[in-house]
N, C-alpha and C. Protein backbone atom coordinates (compact mmCIF):
# COMPACT_ATOMS: atom_id res chain seq x y z
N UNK A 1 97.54 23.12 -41.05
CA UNK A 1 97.90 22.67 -39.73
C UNK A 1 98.62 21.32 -39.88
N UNK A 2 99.73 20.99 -39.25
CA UNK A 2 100.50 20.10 -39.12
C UNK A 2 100.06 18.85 -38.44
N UNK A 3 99.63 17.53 -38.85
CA UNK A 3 100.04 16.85 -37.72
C UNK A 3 100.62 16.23 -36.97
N UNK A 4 100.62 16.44 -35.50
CA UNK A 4 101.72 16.15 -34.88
C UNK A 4 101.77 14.08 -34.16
N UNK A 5 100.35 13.69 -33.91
CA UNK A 5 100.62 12.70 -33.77
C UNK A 5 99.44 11.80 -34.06
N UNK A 6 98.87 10.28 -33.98
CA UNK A 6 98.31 10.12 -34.29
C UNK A 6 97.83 8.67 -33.48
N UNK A 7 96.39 8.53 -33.19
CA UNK A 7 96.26 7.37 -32.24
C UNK A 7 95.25 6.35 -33.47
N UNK A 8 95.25 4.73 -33.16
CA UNK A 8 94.70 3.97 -33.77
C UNK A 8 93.90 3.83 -33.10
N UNK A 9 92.73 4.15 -32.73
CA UNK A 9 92.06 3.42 -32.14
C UNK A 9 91.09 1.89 -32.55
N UNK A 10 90.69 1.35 -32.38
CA UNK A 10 89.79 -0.25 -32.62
C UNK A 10 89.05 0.12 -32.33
N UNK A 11 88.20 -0.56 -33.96
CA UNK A 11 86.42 -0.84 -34.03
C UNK A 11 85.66 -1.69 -33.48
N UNK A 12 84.98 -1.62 -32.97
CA UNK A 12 84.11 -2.91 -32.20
C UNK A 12 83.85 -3.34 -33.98
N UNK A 13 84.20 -4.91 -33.39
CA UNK A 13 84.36 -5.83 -34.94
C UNK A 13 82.31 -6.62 -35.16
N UNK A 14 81.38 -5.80 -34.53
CA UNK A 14 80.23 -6.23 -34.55
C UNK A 14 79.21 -4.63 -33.35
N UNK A 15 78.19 -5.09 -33.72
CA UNK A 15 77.08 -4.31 -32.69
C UNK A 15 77.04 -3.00 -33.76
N UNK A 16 77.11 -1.96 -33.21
CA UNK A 16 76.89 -0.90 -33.49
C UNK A 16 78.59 -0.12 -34.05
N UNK A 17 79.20 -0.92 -34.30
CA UNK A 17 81.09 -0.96 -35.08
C UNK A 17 81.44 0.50 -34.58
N UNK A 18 81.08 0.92 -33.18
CA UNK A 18 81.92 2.36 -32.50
C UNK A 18 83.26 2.27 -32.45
N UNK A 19 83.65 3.65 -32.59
CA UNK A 19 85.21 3.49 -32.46
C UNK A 19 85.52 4.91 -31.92
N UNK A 20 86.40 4.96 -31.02
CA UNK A 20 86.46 6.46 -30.39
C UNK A 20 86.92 7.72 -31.17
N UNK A 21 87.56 7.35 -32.60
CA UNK A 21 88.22 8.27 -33.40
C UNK A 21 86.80 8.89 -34.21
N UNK A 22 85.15 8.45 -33.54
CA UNK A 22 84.26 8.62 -34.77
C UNK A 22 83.79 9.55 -33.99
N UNK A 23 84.16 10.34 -32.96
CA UNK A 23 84.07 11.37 -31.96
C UNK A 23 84.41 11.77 -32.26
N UNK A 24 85.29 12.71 -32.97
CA UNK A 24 86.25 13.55 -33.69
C UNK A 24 86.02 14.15 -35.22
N UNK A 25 86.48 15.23 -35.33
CA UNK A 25 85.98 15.53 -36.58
C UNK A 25 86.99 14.81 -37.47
N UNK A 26 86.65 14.01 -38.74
CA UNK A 26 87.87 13.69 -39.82
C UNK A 26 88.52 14.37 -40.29
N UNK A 27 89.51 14.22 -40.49
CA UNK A 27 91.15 14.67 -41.24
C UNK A 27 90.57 16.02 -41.91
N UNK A 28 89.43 15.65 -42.60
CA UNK A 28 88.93 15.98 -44.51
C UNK A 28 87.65 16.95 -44.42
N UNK A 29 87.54 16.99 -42.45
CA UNK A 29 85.99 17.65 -42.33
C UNK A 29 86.01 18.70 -41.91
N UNK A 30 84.68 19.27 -41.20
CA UNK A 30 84.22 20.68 -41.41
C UNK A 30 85.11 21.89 -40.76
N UNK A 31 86.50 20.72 -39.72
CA UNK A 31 86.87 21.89 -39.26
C UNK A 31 88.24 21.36 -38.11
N UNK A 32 88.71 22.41 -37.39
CA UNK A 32 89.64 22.02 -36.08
C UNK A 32 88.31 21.48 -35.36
N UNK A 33 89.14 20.46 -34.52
CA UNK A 33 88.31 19.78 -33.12
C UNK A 33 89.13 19.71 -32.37
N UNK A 34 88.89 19.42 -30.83
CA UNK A 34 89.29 19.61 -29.51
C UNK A 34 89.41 18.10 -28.97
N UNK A 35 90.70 17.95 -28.53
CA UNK A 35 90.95 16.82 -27.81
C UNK A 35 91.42 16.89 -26.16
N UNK A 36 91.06 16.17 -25.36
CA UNK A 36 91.78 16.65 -24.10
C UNK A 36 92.32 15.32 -23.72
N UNK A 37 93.58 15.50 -23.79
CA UNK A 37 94.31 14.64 -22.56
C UNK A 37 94.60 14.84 -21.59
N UNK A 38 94.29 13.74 -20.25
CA UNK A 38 94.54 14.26 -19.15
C UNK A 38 95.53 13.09 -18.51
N UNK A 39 96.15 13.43 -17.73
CA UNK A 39 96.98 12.89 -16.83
C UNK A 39 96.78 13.16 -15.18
N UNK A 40 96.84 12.17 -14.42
CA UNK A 40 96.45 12.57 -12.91
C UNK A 40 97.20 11.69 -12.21
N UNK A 41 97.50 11.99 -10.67
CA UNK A 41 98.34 11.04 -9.64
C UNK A 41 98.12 11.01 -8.69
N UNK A 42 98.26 9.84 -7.29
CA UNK A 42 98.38 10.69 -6.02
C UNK A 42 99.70 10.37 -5.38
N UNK A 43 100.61 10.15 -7.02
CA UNK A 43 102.07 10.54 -6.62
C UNK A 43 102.36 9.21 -5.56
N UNK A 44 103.74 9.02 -6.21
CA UNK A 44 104.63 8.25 -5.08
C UNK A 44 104.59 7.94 -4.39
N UNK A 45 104.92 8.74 -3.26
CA UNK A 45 104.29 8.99 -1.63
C UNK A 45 103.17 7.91 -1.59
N UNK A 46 102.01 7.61 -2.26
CA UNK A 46 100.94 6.45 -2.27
C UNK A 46 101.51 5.04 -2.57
N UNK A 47 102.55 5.13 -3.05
CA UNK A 47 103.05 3.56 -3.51
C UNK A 47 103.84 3.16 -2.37
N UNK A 48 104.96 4.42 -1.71
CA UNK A 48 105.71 3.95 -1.10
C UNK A 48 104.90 3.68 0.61
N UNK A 49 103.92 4.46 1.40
CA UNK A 49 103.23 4.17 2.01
C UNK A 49 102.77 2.94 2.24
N UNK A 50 102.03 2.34 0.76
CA UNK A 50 101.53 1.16 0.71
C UNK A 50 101.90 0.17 1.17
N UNK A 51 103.59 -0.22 0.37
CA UNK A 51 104.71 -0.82 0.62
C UNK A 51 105.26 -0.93 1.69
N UNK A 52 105.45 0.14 2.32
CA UNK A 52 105.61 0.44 4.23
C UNK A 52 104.51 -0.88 4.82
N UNK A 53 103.20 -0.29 5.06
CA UNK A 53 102.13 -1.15 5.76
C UNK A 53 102.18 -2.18 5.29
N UNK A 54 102.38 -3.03 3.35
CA UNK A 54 102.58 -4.42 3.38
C UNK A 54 103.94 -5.02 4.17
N UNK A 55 105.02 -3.95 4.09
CA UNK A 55 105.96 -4.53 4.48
C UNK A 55 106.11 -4.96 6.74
N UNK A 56 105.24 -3.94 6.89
CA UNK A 56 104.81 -4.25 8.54
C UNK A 56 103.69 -5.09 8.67
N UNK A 57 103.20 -6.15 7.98
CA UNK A 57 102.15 -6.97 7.97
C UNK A 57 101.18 -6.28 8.47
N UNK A 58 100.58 -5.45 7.94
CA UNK A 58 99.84 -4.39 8.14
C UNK A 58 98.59 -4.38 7.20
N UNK A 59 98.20 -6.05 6.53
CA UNK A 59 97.76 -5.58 5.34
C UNK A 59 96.30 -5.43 5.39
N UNK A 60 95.64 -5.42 6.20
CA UNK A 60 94.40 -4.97 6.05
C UNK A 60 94.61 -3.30 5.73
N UNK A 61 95.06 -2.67 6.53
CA UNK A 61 95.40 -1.36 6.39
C UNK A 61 95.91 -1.25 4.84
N UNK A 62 96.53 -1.53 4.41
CA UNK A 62 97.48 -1.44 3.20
C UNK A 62 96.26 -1.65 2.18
N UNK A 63 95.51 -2.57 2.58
CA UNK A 63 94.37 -2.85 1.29
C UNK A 63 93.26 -1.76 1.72
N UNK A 64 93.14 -1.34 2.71
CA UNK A 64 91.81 0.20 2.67
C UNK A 64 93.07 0.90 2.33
N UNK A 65 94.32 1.32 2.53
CA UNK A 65 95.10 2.65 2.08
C UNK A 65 95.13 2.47 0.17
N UNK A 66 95.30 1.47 -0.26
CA UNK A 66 95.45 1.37 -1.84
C UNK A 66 94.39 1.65 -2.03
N UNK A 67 93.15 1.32 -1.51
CA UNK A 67 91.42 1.33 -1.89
C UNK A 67 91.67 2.90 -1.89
N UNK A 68 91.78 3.54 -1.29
CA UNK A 68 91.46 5.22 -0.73
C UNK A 68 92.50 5.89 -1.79
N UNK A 69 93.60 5.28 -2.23
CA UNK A 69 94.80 6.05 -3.18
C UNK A 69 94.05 5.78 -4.58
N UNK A 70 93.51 4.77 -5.27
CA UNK A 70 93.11 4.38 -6.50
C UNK A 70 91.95 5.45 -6.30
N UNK A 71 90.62 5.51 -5.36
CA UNK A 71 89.89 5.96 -5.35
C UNK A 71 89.55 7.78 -5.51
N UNK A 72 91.03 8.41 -4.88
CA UNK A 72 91.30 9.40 -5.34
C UNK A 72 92.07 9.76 -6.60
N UNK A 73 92.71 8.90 -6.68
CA UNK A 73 93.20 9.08 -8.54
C UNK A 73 91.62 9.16 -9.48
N UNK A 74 91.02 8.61 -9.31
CA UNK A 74 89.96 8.43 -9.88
C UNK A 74 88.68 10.12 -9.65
N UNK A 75 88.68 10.23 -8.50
CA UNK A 75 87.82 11.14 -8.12
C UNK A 75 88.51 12.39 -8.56
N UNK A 76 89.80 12.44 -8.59
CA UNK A 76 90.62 13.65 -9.30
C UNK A 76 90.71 13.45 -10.77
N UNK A 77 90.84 12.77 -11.35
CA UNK A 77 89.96 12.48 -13.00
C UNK A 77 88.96 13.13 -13.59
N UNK A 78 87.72 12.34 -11.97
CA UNK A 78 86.71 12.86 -12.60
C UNK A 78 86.47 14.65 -12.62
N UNK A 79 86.73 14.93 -11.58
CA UNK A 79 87.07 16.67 -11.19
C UNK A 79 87.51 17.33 -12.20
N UNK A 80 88.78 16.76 -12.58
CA UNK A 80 89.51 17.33 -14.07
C UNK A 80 88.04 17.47 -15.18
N UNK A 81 87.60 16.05 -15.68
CA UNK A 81 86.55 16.06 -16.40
C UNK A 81 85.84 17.19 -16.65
N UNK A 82 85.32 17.02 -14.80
CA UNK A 82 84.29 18.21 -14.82
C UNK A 82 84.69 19.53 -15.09
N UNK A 83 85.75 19.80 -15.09
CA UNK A 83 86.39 21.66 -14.99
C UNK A 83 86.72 21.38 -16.64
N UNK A 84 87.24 20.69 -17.49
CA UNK A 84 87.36 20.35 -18.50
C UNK A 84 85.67 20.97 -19.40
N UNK A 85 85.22 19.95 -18.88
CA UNK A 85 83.57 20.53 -19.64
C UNK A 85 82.69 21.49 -19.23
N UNK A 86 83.34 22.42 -18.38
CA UNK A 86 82.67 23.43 -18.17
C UNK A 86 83.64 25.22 -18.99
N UNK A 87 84.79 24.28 -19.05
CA UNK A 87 85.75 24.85 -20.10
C UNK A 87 85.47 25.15 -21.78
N UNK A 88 84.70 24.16 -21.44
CA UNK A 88 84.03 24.00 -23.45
C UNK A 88 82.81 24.19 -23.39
N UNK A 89 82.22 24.90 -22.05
CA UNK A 89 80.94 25.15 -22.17
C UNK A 89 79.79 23.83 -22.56
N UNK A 90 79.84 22.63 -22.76
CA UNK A 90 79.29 21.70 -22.56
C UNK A 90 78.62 21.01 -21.59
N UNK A 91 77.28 20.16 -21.61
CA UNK A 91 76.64 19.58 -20.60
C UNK A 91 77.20 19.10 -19.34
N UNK A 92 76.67 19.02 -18.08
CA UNK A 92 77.30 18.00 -17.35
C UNK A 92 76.76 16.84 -17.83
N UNK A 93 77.87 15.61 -17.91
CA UNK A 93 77.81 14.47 -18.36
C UNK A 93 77.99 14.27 -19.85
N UNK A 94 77.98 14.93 -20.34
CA UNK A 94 78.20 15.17 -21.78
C UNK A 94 79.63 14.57 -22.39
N UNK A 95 79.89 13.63 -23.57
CA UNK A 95 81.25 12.98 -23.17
C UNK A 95 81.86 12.13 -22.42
N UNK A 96 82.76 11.18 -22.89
CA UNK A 96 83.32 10.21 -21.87
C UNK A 96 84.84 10.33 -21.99
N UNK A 97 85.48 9.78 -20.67
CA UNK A 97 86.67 9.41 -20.82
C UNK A 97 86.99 8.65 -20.82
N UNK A 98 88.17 8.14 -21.66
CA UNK A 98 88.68 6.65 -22.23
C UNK A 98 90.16 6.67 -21.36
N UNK A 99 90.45 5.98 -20.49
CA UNK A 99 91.71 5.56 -20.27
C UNK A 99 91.82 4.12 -21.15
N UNK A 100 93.63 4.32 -21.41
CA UNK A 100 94.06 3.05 -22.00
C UNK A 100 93.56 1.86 -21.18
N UNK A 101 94.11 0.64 -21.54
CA UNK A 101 93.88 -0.74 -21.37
C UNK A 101 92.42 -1.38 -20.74
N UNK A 102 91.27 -0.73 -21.52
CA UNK A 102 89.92 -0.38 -21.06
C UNK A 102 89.73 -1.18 -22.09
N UNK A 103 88.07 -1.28 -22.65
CA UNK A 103 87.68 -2.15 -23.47
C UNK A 103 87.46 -1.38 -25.01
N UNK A 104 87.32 -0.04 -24.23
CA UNK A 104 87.00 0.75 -25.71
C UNK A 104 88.68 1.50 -26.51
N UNK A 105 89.64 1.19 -25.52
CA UNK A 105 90.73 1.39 -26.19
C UNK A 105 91.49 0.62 -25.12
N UNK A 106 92.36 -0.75 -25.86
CA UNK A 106 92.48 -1.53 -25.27
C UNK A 106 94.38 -1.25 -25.05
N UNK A 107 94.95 -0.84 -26.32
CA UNK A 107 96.38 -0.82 -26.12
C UNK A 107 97.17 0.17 -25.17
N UNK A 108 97.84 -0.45 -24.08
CA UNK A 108 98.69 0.23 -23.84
C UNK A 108 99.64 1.38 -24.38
N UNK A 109 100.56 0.58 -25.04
CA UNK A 109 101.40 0.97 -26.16
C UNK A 109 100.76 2.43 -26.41
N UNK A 110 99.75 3.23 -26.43
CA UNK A 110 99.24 4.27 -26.99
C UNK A 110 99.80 4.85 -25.80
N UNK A 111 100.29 4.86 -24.52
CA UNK A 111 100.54 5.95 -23.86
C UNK A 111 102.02 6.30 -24.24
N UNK A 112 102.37 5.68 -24.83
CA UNK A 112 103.70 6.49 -25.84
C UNK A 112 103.53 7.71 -26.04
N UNK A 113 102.78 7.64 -27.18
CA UNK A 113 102.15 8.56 -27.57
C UNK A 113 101.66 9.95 -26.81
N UNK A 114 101.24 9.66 -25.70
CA UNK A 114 100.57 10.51 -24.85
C UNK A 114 102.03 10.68 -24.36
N UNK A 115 103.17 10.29 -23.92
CA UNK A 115 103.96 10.70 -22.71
C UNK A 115 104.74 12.05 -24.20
N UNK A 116 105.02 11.61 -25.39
CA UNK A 116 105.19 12.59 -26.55
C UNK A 116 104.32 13.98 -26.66
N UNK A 117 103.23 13.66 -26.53
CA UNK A 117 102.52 14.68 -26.44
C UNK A 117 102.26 15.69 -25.11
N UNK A 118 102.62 14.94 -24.34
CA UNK A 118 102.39 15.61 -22.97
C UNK A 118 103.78 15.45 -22.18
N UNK A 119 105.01 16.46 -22.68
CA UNK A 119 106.13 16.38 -22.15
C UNK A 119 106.11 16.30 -20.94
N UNK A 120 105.70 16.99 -20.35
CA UNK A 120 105.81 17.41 -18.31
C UNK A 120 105.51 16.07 -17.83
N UNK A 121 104.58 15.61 -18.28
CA UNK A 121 103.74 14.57 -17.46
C UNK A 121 105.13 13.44 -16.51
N UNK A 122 105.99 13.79 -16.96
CA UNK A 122 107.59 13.28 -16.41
C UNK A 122 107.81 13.91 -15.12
N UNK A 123 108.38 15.16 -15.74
CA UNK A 123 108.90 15.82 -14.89
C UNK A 123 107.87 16.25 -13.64
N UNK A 124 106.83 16.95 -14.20
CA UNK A 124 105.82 17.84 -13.63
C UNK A 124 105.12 16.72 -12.13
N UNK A 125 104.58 15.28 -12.88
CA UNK A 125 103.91 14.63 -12.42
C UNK A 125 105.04 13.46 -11.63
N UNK A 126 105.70 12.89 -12.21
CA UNK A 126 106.51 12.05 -11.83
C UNK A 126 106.20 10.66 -12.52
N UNK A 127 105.57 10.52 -13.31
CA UNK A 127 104.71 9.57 -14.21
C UNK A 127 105.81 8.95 -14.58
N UNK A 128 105.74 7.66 -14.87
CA UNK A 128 106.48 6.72 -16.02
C UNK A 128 106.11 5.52 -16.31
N UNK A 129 106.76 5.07 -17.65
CA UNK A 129 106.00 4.12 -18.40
C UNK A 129 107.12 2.71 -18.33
N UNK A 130 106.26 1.46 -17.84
CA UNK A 130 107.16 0.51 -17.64
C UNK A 130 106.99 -0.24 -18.96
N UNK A 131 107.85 -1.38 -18.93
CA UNK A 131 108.34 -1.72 -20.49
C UNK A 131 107.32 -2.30 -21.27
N UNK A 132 106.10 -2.88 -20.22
CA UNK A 132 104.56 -2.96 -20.83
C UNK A 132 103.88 -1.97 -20.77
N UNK A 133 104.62 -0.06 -20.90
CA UNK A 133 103.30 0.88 -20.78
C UNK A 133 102.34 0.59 -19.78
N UNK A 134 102.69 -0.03 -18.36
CA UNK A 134 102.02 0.17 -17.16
C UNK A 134 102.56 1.37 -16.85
N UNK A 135 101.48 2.15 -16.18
CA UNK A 135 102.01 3.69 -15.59
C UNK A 135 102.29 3.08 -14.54
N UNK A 136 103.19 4.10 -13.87
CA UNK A 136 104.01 4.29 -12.46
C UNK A 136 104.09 5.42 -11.96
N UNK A 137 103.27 6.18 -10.70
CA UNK A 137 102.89 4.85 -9.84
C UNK A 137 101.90 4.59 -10.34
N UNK A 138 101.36 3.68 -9.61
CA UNK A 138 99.73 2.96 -10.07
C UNK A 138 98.64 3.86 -9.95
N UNK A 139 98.79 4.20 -8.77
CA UNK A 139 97.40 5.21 -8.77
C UNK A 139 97.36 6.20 -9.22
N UNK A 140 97.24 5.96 -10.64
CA UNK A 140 97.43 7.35 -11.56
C UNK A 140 96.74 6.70 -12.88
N UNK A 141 96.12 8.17 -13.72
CA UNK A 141 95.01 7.14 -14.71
C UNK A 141 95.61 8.26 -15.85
N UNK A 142 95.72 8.01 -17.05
CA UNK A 142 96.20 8.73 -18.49
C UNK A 142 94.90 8.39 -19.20
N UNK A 143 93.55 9.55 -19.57
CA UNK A 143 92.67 9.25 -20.25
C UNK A 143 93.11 10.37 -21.23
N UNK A 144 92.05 10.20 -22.36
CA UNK A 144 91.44 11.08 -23.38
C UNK A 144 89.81 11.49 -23.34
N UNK A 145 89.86 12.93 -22.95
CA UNK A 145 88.21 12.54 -23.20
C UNK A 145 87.94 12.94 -24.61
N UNK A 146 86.27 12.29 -24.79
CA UNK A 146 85.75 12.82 -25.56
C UNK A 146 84.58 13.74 -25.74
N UNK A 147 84.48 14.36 -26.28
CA UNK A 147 83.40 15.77 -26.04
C UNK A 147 82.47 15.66 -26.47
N UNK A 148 82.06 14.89 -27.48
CA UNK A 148 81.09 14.47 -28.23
C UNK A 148 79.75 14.00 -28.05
N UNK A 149 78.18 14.58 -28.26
CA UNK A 149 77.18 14.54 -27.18
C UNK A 149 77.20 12.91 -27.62
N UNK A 150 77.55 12.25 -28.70
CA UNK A 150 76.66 10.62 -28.67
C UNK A 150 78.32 9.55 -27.57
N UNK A 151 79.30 10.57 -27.27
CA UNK A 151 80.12 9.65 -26.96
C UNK A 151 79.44 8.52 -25.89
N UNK A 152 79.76 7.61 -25.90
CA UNK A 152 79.25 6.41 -25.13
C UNK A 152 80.55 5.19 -24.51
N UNK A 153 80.43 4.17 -24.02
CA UNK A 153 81.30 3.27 -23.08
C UNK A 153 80.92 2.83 -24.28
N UNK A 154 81.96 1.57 -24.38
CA UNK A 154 81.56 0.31 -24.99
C UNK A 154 82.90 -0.57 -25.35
N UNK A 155 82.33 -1.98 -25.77
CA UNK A 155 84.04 -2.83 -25.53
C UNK A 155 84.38 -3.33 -27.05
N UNK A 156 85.65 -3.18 -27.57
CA UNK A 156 85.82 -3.54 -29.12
C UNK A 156 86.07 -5.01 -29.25
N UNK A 157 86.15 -5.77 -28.18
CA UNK A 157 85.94 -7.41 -28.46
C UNK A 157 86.01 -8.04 -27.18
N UNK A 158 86.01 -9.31 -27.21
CA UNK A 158 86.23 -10.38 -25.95
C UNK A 158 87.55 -9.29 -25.25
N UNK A 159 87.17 -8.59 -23.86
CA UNK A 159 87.87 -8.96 -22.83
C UNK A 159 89.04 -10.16 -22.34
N UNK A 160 89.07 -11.25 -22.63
CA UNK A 160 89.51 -12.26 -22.07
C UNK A 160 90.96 -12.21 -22.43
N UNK A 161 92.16 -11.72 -21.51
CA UNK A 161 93.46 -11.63 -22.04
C UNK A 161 93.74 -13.08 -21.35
N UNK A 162 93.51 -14.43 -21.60
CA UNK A 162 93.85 -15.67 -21.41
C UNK A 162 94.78 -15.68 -22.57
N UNK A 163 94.38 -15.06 -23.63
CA UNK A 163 95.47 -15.54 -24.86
C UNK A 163 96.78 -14.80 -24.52
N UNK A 164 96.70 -13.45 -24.18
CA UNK A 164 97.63 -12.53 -23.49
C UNK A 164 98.99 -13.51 -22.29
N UNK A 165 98.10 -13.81 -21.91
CA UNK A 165 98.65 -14.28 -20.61
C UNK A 165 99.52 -15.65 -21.05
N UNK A 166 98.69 -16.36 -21.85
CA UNK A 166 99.10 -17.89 -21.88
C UNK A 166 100.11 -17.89 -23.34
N UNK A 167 100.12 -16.51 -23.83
CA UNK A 167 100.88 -16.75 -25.32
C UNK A 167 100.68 -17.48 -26.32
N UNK A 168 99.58 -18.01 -26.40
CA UNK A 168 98.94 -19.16 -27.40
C UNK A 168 97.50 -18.66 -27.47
N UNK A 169 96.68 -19.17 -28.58
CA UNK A 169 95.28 -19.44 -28.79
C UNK A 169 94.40 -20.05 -27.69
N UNK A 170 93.53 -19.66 -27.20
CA UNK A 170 93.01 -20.13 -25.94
C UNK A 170 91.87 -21.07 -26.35
């Protein structure tokens, strides 16, 4: 079997040194394993709405309409999830999903990767990647799950993008 692409993921550099690639069977091991990427939206139409009501000083409205658009990107995730693991015959709850710029996989840059692997997600979805790999529109989430019964949350270092932000050592 060929492979076609390949993600880095980061070790937590202390604690229990998890890393999401240790969910997976190795290169060298007992066998094929199953990856799922998912992609989800509530599409355009949610951004440009938004934009409407900020643009009519409307913004209380505009901040419950973004609350209710993020909140269904999310609840349609989790849905996917669930039809996902009932697909592999697995537990409910069993497995997590990792979206990028999270703590347990922090780089953007990896949805490259994913927009390669998941041609449509263009066309099909209307998805796109801005020149920092922010998706567009916003209310839309690009995870990977993992299937794995010990998969768990967890963060591979300081959170704190002050260094990010400020371009120097903080």
């Amino acid at each position: 079997m060929k492979e076609v692409a390949r993600f880095s993921f980061p070790r937590q550099p202390q604690g229990d040194y998890l890393c999401i690639a240790d969910y997976y069977e190795p290169i060298n091991g007992r066998g094929v394993d199953v990856v799922e990427l998912q992609a989800v939206t509530v599409g355009a139409q949610a951004d440009r709405k938004f934009e409407s009501l900020q643009g009519s000083d409307q913004y209380t409205e505009a901040y419950f309409f973004h609350g209710l658009a993020v909140q269904s990107a999310e609840a349609t995730a989790n849905y996917m999830t669930n039809l996902v693991r009932g697909q592999l015959g697995i537990a409910r709850g069993q497995g997590k999903r990792y979206s990028w710029g999270y703590p347990a996989c922090p780089d953007l840059d990896d949805h490259q990767i994913v927009w390669r692997l998941m041609p449509q997600i263009e066309k099909d979805l209307g998805l796109q990647l801005t020149e920092s790999f922010q998706i567009v529109p916003e209310q839309s989430t690009v995870a990977i799950f993992a299937h794995h019964p010990d998969a768990k949350y967890y963060s591979v270092g300081n959170i704190d993008r002050t260094e990010q932000i400020l371009g120097e050592k903080a």
